[in-house]
C-alpha atoms as a PDB file:
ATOM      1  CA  UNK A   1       0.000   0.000   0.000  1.00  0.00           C
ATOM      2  CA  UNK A   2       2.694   2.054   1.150  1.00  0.00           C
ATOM      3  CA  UNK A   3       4.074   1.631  -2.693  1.00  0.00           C
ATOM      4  CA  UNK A   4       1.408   2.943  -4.237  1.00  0.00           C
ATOM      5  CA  UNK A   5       1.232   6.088  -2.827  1.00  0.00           C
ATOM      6  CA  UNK A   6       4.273   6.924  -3.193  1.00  0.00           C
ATOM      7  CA  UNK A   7       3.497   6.285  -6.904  1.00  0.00           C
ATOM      8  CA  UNK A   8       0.653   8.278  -6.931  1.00  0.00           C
ATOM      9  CA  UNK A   9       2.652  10.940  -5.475  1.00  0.00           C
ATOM     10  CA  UNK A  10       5.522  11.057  -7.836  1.00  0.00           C
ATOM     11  CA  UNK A  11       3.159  10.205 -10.711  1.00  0.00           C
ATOM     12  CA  UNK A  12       1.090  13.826  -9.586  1.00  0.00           C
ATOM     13  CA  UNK A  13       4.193  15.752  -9.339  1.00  0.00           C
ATOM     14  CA  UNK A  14       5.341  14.603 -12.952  1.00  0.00           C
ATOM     15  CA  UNK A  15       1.718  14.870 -14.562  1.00  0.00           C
ATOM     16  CA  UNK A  16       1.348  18.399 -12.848  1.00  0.00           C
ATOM     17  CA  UNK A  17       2.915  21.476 -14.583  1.00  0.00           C
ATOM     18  CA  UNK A  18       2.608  24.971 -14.241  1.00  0.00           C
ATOM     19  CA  UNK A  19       1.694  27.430 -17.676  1.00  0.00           C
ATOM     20  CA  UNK A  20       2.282  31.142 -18.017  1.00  0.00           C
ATOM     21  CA  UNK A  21       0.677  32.675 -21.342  1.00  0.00           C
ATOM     22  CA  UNK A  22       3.386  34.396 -23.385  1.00  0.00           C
ATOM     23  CA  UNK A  23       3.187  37.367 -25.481  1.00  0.00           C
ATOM     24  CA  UNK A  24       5.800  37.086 -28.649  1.00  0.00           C
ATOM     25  CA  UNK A  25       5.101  41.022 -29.196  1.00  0.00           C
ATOM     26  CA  UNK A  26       5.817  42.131 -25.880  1.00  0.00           C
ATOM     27  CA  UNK A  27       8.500  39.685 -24.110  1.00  0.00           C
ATOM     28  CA  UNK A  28      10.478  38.921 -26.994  1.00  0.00           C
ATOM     29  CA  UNK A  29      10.361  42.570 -28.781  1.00  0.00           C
ATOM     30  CA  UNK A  30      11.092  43.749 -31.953  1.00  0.00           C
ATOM     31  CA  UNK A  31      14.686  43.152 -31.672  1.00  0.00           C
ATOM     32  CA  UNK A  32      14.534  39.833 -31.903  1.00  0.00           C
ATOM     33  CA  UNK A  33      18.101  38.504 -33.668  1.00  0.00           C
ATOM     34  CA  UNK A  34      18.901  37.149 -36.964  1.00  0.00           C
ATOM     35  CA  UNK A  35      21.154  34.194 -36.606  1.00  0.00           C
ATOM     36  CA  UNK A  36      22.409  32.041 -39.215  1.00  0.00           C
ATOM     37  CA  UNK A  37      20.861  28.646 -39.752  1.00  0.00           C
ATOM     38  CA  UNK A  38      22.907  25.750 -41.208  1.00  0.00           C
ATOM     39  CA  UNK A  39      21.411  22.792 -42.356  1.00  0.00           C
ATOM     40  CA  UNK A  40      23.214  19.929 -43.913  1.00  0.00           C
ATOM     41  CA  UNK A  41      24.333  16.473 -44.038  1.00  0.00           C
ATOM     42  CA  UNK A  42      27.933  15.445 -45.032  1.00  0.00           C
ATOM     43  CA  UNK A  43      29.271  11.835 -45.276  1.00  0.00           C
ATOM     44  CA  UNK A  44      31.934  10.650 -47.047  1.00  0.00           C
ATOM     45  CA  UNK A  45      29.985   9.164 -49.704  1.00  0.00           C
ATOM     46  CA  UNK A  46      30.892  10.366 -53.734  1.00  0.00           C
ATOM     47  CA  UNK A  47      27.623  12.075 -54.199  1.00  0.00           C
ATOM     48  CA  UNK A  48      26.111  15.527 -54.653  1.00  0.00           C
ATOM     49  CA  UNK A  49      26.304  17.457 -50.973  1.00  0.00           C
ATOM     50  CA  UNK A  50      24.131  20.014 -50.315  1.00  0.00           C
ATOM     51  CA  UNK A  51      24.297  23.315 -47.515  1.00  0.00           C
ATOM     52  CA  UNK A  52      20.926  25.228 -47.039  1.00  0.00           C
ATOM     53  CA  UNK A  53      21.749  28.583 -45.413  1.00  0.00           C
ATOM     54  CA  UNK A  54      19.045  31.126 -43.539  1.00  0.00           C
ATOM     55  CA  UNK A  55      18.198  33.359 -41.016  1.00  0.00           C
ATOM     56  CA  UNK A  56      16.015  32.220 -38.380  1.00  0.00           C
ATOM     57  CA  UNK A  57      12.828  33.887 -37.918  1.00  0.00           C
ATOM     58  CA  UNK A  58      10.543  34.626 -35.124  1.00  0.00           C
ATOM     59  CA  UNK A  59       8.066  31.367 -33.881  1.00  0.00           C
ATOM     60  CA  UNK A  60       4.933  33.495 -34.434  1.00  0.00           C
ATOM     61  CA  UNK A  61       5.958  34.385 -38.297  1.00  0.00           C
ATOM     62  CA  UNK A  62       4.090  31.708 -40.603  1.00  0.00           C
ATOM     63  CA  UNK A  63       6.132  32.753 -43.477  1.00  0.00           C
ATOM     64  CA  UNK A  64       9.810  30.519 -44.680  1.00  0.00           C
ATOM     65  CA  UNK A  65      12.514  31.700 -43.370  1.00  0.00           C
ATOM     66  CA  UNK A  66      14.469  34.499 -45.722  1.00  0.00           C
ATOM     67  CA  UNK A  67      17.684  32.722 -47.456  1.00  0.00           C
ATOM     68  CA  UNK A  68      21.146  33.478 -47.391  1.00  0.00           C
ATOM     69  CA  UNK A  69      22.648  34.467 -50.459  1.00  0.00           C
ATOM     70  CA  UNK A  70      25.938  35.065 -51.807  1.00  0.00           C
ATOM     71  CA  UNK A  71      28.265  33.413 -48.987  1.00  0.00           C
ATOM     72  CA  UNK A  72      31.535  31.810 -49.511  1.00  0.00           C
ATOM     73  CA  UNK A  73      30.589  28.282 -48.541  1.00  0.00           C
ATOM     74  CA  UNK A  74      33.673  25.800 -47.735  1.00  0.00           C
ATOM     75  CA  UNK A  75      33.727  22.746 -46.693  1.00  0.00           C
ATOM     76  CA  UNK A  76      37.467  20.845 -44.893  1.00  0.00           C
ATOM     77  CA  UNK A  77      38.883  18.745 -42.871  1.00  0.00           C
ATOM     78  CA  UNK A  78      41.834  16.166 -43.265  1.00  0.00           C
ATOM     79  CA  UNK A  79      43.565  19.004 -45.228  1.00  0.00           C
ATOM     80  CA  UNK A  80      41.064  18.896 -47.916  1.00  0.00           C
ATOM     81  CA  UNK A  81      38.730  22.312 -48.899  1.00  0.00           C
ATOM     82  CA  UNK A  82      35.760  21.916 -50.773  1.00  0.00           C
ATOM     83  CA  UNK A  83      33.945  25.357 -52.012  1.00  0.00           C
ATOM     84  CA  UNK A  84      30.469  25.047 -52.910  1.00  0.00           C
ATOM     85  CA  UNK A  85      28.145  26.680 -55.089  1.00  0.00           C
ATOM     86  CA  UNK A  86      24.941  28.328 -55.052  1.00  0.00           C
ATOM     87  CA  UNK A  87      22.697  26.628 -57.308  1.00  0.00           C
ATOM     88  CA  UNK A  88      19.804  28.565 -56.194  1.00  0.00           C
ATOM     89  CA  UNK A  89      18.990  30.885 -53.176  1.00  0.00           C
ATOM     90  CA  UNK A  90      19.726  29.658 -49.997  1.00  0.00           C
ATOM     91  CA  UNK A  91      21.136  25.979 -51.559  1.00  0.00           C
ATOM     92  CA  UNK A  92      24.974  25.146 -51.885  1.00  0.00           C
ATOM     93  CA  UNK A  93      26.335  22.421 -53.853  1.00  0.00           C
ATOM     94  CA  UNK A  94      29.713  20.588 -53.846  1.00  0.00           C
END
């Protein structure tokens, strides 16, 4: 008996959690920052690699996230460079 209510109890404490409502306007401001967003998967495989670049964006904005364009994209290690190339906005190729 003594078992099960300590289960109960630690099951109540887990299941319980506290909420506050936030506002994106007001706690997060207008000065939210751009930071760069790297997305990519490299192996080792002989194959077509591909870097998607952008800026992140605020959680309440439904639109995709803006591209970025024009950066010198390398890829090394082992003593070996690789520069890619933008194919099309946002996408870099090796």
């Amino acid at each position: 008996m003594k078992k099960i209510l300590i289960f109960i109890f630690i099951y109540s404490l887990v299941t319980v959690s506290c909420t506050e409502r936030m506002d994106l306007d007001k706690d997060l401001g207008d000065g939210f920052p751009k930071i760069a967003v790297v997305e990519a998967f490299i192996s080792t495989d002989t194959m077509e690699h591909v870097v998607k670049l952008s800026w992140s964006k605020r959680l309440d904005n439904a639109e995709a996230p803006p591209k970025i364009t024009g950066a010198d994209v390398k890829i090394s290690g082992n003593g070996n460079e690789v520069i890619l190339t933008e194919k099309e906005p946002g996408y870099y190729y090796t």
